[in-house]
Each structure stands twice: as C-alpha cells, then as structure tokens.
Protein backbone atom coordinates (compact mmCIF):
# COMPACT_ATOMS: atom_id res chain seq x y z
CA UNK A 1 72.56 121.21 132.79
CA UNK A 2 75.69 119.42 134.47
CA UNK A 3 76.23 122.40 137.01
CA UNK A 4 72.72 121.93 138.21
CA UNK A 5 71.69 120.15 141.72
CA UNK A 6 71.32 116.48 141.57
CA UNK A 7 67.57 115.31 141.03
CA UNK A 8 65.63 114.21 143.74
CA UNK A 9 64.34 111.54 141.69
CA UNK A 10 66.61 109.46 139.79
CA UNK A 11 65.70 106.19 137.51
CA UNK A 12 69.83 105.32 137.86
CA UNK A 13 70.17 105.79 141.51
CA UNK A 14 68.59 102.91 144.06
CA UNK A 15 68.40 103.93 147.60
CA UNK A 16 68.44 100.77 149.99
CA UNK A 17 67.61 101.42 153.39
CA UNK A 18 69.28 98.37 155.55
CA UNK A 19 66.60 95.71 156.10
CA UNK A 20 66.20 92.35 156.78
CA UNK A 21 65.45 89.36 153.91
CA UNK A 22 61.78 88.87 152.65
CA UNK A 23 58.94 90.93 151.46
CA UNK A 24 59.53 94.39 152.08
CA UNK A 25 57.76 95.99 154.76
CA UNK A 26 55.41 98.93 153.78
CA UNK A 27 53.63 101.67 155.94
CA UNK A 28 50.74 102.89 154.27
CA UNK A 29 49.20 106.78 155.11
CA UNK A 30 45.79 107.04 153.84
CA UNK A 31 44.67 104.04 153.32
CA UNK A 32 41.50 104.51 153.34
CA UNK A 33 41.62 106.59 150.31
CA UNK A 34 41.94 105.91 146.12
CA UNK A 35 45.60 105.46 146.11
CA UNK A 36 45.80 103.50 149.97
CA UNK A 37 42.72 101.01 148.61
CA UNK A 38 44.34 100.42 145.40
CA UNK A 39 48.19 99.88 146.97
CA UNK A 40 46.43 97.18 149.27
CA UNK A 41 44.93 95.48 146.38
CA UNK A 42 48.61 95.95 144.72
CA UNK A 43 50.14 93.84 148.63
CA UNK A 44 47.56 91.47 148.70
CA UNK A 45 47.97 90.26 145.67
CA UNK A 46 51.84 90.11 145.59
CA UNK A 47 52.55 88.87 149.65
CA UNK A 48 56.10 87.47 148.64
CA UNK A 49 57.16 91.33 147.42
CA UNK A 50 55.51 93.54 150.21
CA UNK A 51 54.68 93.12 153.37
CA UNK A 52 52.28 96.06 155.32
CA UNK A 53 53.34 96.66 159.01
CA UNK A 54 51.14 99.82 159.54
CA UNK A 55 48.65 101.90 157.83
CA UNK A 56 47.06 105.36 158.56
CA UNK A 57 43.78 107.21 157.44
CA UNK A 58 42.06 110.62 159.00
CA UNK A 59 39.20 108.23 160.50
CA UNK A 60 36.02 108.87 158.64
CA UNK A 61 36.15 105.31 157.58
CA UNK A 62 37.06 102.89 160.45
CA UNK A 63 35.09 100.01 159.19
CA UNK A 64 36.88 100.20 156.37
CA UNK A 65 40.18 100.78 158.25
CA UNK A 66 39.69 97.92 160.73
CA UNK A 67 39.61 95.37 157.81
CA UNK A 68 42.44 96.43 156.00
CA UNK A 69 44.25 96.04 159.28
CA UNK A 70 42.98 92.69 159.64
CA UNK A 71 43.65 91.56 156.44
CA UNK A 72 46.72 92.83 156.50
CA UNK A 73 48.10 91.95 159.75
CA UNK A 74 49.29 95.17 160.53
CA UNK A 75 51.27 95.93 164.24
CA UNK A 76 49.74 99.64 163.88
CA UNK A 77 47.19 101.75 162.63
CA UNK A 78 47.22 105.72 162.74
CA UNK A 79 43.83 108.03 162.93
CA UNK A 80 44.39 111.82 163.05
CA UNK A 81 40.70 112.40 164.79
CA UNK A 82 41.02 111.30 168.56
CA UNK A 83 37.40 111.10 168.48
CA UNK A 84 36.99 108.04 166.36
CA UNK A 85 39.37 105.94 168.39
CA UNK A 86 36.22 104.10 170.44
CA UNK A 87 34.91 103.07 167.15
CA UNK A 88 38.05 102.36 165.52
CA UNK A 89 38.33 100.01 168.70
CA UNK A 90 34.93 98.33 168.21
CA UNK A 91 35.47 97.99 164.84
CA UNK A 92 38.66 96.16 165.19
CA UNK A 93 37.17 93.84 168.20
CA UNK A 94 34.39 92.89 165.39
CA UNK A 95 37.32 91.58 163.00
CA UNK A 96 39.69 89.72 165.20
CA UNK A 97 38.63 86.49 166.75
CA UNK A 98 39.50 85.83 170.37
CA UNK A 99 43.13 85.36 171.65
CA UNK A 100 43.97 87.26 168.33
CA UNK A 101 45.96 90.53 169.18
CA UNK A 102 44.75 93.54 167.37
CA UNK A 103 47.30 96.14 166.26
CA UNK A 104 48.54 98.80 168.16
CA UNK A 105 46.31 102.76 167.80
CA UNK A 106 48.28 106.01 167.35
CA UNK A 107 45.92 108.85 167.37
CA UNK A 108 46.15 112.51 166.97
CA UNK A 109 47.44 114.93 164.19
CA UNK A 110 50.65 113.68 164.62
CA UNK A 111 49.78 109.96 164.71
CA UNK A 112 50.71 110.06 160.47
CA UNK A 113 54.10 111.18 161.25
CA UNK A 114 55.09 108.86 164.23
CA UNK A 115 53.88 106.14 161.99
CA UNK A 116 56.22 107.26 158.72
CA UNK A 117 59.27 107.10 160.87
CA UNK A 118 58.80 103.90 162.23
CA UNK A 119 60.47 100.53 161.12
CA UNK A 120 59.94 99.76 157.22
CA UNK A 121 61.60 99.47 154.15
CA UNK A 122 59.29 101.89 152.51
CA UNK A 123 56.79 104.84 153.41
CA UNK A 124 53.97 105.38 150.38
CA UNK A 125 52.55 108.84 151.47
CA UNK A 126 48.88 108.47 150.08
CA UNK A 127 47.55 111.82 152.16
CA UNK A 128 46.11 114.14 150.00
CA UNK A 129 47.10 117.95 151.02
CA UNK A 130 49.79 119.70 152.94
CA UNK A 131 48.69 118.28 155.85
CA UNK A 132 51.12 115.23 154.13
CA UNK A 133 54.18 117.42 154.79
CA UNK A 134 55.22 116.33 158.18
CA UNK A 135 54.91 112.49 157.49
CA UNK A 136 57.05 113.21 154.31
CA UNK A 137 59.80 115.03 156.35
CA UNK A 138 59.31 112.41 159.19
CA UNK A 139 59.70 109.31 156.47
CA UNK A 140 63.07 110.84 154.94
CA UNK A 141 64.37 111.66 158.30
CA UNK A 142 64.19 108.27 159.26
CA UNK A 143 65.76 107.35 156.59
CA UNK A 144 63.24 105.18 155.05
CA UNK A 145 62.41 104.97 150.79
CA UNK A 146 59.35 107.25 150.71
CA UNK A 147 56.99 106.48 147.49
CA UNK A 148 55.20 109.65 147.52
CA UNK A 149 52.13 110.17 145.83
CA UNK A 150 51.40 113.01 148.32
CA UNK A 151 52.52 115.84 145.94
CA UNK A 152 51.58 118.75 147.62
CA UNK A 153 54.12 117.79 150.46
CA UNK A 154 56.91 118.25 147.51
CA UNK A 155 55.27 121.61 146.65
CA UNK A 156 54.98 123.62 149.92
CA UNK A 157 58.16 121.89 151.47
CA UNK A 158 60.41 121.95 148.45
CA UNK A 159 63.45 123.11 150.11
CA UNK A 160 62.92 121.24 153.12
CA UNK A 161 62.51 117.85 151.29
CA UNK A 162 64.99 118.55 149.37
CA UNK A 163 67.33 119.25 151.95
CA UNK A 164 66.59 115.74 153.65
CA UNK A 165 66.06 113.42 150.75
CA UNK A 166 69.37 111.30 149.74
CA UNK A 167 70.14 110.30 146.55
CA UNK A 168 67.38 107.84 144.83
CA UNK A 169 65.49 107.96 148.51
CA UNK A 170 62.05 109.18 146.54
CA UNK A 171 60.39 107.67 144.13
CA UNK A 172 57.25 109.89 142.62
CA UNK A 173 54.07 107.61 143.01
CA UNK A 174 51.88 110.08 140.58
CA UNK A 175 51.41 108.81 137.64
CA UNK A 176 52.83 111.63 135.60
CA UNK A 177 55.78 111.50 137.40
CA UNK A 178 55.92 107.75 137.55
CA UNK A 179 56.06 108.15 133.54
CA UNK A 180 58.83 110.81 133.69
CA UNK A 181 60.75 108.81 136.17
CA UNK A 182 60.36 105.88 133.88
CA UNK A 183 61.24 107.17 130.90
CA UNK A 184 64.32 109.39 132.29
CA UNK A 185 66.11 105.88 133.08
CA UNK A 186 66.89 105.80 129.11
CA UNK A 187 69.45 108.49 128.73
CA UNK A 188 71.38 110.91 131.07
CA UNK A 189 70.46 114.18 132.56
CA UNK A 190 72.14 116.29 130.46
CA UNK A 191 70.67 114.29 127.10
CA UNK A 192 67.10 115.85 128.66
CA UNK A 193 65.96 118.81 126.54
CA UNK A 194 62.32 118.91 127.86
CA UNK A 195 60.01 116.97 129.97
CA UNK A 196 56.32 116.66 128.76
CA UNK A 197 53.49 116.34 131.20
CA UNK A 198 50.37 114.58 129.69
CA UNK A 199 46.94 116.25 131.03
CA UNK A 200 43.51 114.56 130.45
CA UNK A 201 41.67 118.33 130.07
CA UNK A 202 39.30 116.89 132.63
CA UNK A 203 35.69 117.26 131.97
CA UNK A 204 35.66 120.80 130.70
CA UNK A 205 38.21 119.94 128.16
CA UNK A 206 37.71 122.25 124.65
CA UNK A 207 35.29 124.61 126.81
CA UNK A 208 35.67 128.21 126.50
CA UNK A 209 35.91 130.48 129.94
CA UNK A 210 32.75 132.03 129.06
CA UNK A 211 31.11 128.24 129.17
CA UNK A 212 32.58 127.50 132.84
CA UNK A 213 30.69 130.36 134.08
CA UNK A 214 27.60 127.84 135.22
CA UNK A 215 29.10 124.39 135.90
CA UNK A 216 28.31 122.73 138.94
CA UNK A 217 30.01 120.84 141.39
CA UNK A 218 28.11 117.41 139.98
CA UNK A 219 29.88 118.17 136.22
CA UNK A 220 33.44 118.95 137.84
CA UNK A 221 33.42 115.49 139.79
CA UNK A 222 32.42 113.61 136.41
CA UNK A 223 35.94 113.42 135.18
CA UNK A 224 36.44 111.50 131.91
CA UNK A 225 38.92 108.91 132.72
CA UNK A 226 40.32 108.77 136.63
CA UNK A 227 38.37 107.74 139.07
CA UNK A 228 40.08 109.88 142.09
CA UNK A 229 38.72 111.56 145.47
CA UNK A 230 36.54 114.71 145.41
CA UNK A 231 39.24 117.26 146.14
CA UNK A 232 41.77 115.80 143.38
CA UNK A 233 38.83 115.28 140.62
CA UNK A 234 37.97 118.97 141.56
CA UNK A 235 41.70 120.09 140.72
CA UNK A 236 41.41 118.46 137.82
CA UNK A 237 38.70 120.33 136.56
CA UNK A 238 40.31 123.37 137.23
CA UNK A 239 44.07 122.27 135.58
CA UNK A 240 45.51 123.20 139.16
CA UNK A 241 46.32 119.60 139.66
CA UNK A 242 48.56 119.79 136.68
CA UNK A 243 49.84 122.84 137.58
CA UNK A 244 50.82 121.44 141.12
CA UNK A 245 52.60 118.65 138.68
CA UNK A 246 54.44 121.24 136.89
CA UNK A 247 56.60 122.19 140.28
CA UNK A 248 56.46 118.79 141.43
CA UNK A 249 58.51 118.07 138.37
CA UNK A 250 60.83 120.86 138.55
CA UNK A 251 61.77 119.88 141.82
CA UNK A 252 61.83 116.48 141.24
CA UNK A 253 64.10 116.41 138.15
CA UNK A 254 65.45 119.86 139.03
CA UNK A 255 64.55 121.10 134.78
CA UNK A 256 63.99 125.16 134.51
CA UNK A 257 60.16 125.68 134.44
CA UNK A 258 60.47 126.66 130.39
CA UNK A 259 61.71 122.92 129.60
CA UNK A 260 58.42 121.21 131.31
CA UNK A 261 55.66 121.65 129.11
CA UNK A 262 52.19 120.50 129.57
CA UNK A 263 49.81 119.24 126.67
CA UNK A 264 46.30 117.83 126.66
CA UNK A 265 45.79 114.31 125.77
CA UNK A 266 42.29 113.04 127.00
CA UNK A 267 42.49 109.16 126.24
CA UNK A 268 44.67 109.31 129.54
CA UNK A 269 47.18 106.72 127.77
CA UNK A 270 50.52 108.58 127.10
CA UNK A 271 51.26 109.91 130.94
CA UNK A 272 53.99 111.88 130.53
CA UNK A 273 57.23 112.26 127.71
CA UNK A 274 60.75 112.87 127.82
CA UNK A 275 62.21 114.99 125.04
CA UNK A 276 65.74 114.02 124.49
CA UNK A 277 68.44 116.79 122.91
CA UNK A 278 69.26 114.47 119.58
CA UNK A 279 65.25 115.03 119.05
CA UNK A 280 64.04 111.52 120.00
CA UNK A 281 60.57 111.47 122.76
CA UNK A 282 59.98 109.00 124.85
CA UNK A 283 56.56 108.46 126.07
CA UNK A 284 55.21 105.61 128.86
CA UNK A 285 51.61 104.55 128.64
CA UNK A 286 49.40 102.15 130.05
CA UNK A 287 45.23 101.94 130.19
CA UNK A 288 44.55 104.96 133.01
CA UNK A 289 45.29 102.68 136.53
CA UNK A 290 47.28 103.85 139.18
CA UNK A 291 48.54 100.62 140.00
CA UNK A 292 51.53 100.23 137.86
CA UNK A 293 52.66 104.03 139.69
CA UNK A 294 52.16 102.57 142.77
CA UNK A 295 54.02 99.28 141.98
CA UNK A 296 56.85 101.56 140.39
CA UNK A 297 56.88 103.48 143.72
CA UNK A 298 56.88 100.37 145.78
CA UNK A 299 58.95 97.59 143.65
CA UNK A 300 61.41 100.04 142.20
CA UNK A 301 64.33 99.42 140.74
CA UNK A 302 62.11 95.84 140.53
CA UNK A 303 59.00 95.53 138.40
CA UNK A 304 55.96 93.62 140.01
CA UNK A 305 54.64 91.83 137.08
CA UNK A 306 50.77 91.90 136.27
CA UNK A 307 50.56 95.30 138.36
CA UNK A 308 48.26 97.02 136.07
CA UNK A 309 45.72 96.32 132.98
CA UNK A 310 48.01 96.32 129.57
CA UNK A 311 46.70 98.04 125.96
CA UNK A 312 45.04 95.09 123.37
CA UNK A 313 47.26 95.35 120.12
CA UNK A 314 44.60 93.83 118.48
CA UNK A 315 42.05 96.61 118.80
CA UNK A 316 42.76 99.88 116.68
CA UNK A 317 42.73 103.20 118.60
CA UNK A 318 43.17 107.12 118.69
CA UNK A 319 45.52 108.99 120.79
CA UNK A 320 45.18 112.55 120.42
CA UNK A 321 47.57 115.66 121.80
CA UNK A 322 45.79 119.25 121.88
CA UNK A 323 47.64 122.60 123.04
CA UNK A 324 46.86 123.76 126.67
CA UNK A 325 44.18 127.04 126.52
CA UNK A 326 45.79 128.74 129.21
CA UNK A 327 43.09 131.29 128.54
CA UNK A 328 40.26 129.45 130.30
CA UNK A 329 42.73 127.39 132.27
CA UNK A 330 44.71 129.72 134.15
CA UNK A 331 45.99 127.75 136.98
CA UNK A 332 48.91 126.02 135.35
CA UNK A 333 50.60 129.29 134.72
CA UNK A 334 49.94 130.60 137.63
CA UNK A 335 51.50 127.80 139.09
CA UNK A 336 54.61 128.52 137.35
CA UNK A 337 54.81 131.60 138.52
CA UNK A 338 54.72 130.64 142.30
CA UNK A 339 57.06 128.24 141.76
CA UNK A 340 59.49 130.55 139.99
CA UNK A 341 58.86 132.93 143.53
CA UNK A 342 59.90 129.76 145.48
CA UNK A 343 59.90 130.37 148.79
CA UNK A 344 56.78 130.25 150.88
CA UNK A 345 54.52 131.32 147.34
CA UNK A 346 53.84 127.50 146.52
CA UNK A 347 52.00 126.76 149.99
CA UNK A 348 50.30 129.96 149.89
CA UNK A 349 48.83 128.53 146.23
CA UNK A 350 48.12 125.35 147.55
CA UNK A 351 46.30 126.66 150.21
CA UNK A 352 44.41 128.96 149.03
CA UNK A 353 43.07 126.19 146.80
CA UNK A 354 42.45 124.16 148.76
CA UNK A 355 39.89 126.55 150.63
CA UNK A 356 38.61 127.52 148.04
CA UNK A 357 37.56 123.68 146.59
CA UNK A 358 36.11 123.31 149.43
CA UNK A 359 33.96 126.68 149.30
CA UNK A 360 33.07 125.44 145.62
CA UNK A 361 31.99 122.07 146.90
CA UNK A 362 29.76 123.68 149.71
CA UNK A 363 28.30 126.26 147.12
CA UNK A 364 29.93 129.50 148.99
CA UNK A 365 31.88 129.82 145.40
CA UNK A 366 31.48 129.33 141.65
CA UNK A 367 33.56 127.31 139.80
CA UNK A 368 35.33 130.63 138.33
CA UNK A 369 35.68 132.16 141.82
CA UNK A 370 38.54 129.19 142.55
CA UNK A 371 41.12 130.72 140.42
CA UNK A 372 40.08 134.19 141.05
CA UNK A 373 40.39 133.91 144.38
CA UNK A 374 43.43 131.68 144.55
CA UNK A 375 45.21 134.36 141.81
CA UNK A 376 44.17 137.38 144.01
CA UNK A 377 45.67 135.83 147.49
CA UNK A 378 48.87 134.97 145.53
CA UNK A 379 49.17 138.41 144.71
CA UNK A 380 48.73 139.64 147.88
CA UNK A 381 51.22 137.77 149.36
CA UNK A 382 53.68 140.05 147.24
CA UNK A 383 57.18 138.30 146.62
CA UNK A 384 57.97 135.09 149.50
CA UNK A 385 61.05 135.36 151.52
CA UNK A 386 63.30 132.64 150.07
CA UNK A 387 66.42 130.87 150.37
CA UNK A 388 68.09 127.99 153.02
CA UNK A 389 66.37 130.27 155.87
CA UNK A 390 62.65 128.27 154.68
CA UNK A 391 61.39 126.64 157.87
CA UNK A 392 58.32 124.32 158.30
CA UNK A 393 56.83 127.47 160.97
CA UNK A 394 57.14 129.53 157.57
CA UNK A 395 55.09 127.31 155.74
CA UNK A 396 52.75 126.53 158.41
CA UNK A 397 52.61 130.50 158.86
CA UNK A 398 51.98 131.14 155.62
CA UNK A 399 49.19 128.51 154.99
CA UNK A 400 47.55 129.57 157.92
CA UNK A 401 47.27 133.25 156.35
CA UNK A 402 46.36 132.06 152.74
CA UNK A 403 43.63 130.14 154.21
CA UNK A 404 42.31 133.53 156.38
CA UNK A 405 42.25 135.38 153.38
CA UNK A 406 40.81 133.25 150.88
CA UNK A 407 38.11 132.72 153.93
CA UNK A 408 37.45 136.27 153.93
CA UNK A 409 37.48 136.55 149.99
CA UNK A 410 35.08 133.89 149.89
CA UNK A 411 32.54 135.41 152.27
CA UNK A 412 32.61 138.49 150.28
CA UNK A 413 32.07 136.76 146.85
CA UNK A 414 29.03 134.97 148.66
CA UNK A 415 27.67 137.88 149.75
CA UNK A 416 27.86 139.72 146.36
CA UNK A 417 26.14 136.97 144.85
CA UNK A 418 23.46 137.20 147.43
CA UNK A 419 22.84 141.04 147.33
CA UNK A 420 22.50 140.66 143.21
C-alpha cells in the first residue's frame, strides 16, 4: 500500500490557496439545486466563515436564482441556457432596489467553467452529471480548493483530475465520501485494510428482480430517507449511484476495487466505514442531512459548528447492515468492472445512464431496461484505450457515442414493447 499513488483526498493534508483575511469566499455551481439550496442555507447562516462571490445554475429557475444572488451579494451569476438571460435580467431588476448594482451575467455552456476559475478560496461543484467535468478541471487549474459533490466529474475524468489536483486540493462533498474522508484522518494509509460504503437500498430495498419488473417512475422517486433531485433519487433506485461511489472512492483514496465494499444499511445513519488492518472499524454517522458534507467540504480542516441535525441519546434505536443482492442490483458490479477498464469505460457507463434515466422518466423504458441497456452499451464499447494519452476530446467522444447508442437501444426496446 506504501508504493501506491498518493490519494487525492487526504484528511492529513490541507491545501491553502493564498487569500486574503475574513470569511472565505465561495463560488457556488448549481445553486439552484438540493446540494446549492442547502450550501446557501449552510453561508447564510455562518457569514463570519464563508462568504459567496458567485453562483451558477442551468437556468430553469431564475426566480429562484435572482434571490439567492441578492441575498447573497454575489459579483456574478452563471446560466448555461442563453435563452433565459432576459428573464434572469428581469428577475434580478425585481430584487435590487434602485442605485443597487446587480451582479455581473455569464451565459453559455461554458459560463460554469469561467465562473470555477475565477477569484475564491473555494469552488463547491454542485452540477449533477458530466456536464460538471469542465468546471472541475477549470476549478483545479486555477488552483482553487474544489469541494466536489459533482461525482461524476471524478468518474469520467479520473485521470485528468487526477493529473491536476495537488495534494489535499479536493475535498469529497458526498456524503459517503465525506464519511470516508472523515474517518481516514484516524490512522495512516497503509493502517487501511478496507473502506466500507454505506447504501440506503433505496426504495426497492429486499425486492427480488422478478418484483422490479412493474415499478414506476412515481415508486423509484419515493426514496426512503434522502430527499435528492430526480436523476440522483432515480440512481438510487437502481444502486448505480453507489456504484458511481465505488470508483469515486477508488480514485479518491486510490484502494484496489476488492478493498471497497458496499453494504446496505437503510436507516441512512452510518455513511460510510473504515476498516483498519489491527481489525478496528470506524464508522461516521449523523441523522441523513447533507449539510455537515457540505460544511466538511467547505470548513475543512475547520468544523462549522451546528452544521447539521445531531442523533438524541435519549431515544433507543435500530441500525441495521444487510448484504448487497447483486442479483437484482447489478449496477454496482458493473461499475467495478468499468472502472477496473479505466480509460474512457467509466464515461461511457455514466452516459449511457444517464440516457437511459431519462428514457425511464419519459416512459420510452422500464425500470429493468436501465441496466440492460447501460450493460449492453458497455459491452459494446469492447476494452477503452487507456493510459496518460486520456484527453477530455476522448471523453467527450466517447459520451457522445454511448449516448447514440443507448438512443438507438432505447427506440428499439420501445418499439418491441409497442408491437407486443
């Protein structure tokens, strides 16, 4: 374990990027969304320890947008649809009185990026999908800390990231990861004999696969115990989330994929363990609220204090572990697999899933079809070239395709289903 490359995310290392005294300044991307609306909470109620200076969102919520900038105070706000920009404007004209200055508009697909590199302490990357990839590159280039909650940027850019990150410069904002980050900082990397990712089982938790042939889209959003966007709540269901967390921590932590185990544990308390080589596990929990991650990812090596709801001592309680069926949960193996092919194989995964939610969502697939489809375009993308050669055309190359073909598998499974 002591030959091995040095983690990307390290409890003992601190990276400082050079700033000046005071709260720390923060650029949020997505803000808009669960983990952008619940960092804001987080600032606004700690305005000596964080300080926002811009925020970005796609820009199907400007109302929304407009008064986080205003209570905020923002100098910039990012939108990736050009079309929304009038409103955004309007918006932001209703929430600043006059002779007040509203904040500057970047629009565009790239408006995310410019935003990550510009001047801040800290970049949390709340985007959810590869799309997330550039503003992750863009944040590390620039040499600022980069809280990333944004795991699929980790996943499809591995080597890339990787290459760019500095020692201690990312700090995982998911709450797994948050736990294994957390409880890392008690021993040394080589007294690590297994990490331990926590899963909830979602809402089809003790199901067989034969009883997933008929849920809906309604049941797979109902998820026990996180309250999360459609698209994560959705990946959930399926396990692929955790399976997405199963590379994330390999590259994180840089442990072989047969020392990360997951296990289900639906109370959602226990978030993820750290198995140590003289036998002892340590485990982090806290009530299910992605506010203490977030406060890890922003505060770090600092705690903010009060960040998150605490457990009542007082009140007895069961936490119970179950083994993963990998039978009617295929994804999280399949997910080790692609990330054992490195390469290009994780964003053709991630892709294809992401397609392939969506087809669920619209009713072009059944909740089956997303892992069938997903396993079959993995497959046919054979064996990923590999190696320091890995360049962001690759993985926007090989997105592009996995998305094409999971498209055209999609269509076809629709039209089967029509013809019977």
């Amino acid at each position: 374990m002591t030959d091995a490359p040095a983690p990307l995310a390290d409890p003992h290392l601190v990276y400082d990027p050079v700033v000046g005294d005071g709260p720390k300044d923060v650029v949020i991307l997505g803000s808009t969304g669960s983990i952008g609306t619940q960092a804001i909470d987080l600032v606004l109620r700690n305005p000596d320890r964080f300080r926002v200076t811009g925020l970005s969102a796609n820009g199907g919520r400007v109302a929304l947008l407009a008064e986080q900038a205003r209570l905020l105070r923002v100098r910039t706000v990012a939108v990736a649809r050009e079309d929304v920009v009038p409103a955004l404007r309007e918006a932001l004209s209703a929430q600043y009185g006059t002779g007040e200055r509203p904040p500057e508009i970047l629009a565009g697909p790239d408006a995310a990026t410019e935003l990550a590199a510009s001047d801040c302490h800290t970049v949390l990357n709340g985007i959810t999908g590869s799309i997330g990839l550039a503003p992750t590159l863009a944040a590390l280039k620039a040499g600022r800390t980069l809280a990333l909650a944004n795991k699929e940027s980790l996943i499809v850019g591995g080597p890339l990231v990787k290459a760019l990150a500095a020692p201690g410069q990312i700090i995982p904002v998911d709450s797994e990861h948050a736990a294994l980050f957390q409880a890392l900082a008690a021993g040394t990397r080589a007294d690590v004999a297994k990490l331990v990712v926590t899963a909830s089982g979602g809402p089809f938790r003790g199901r067989t696969r034969e009883q997933l042939a008929g849920v809906t889209v309604e049941d797979a959003l109902a998820h026990p115990t996180w309250a999360m966007g459609p698209v994560i709540t959705i990946n959930s269901a399926t396990l692929v989330n955790k399976g997405l967390e199963v590379i994330e921590a390999h590259l994180l932590y840089d442990i072989p994929f047969d020392r990360i185990e997951v296990v289900v544990h639906p109370q959602s308390y226990v978030h993820s363990m750290v198995e140590f080589t003289d036998g002892s596990t340590l485990a982090q929990a806290t009530p299910p609220d992605m506010r203490g991650p977030i406060a890890i990812g922003l505060g770090w090596p600092e705690r903010v204090p009060d960040a998150a709801p605490v457990f009542d001592w007082s009140k007895a309680s069961t936490w119970e572990f179950f083994p993963l069926d990998n039978e009617a949960f295929p994804s999280v193996n399949l997910a080790r697999h692609v990330g054992e092919l490195a390469g290009t194989a994780p964003a053709v995964f991630n892709a294809a899933n992401e397609e392939c939610v969506e087809a669920f969502r619209s009713g072009a697939l059944p909740y089956l079809g997303i892992m069938e489809t997903v396993t079959r375009v993995v497959e046919e993308h054979g064996t990923p070239a590999t190696g320091t050669s890995l360049t962001v055309s690759d993985v926007l190359e090989a997105e592009t395709w996995a998305r094409t073909r999971a498209r055209e598998l999609t269509v076809r499974t629709a039209s089967a289903e029509a013809r019977a």
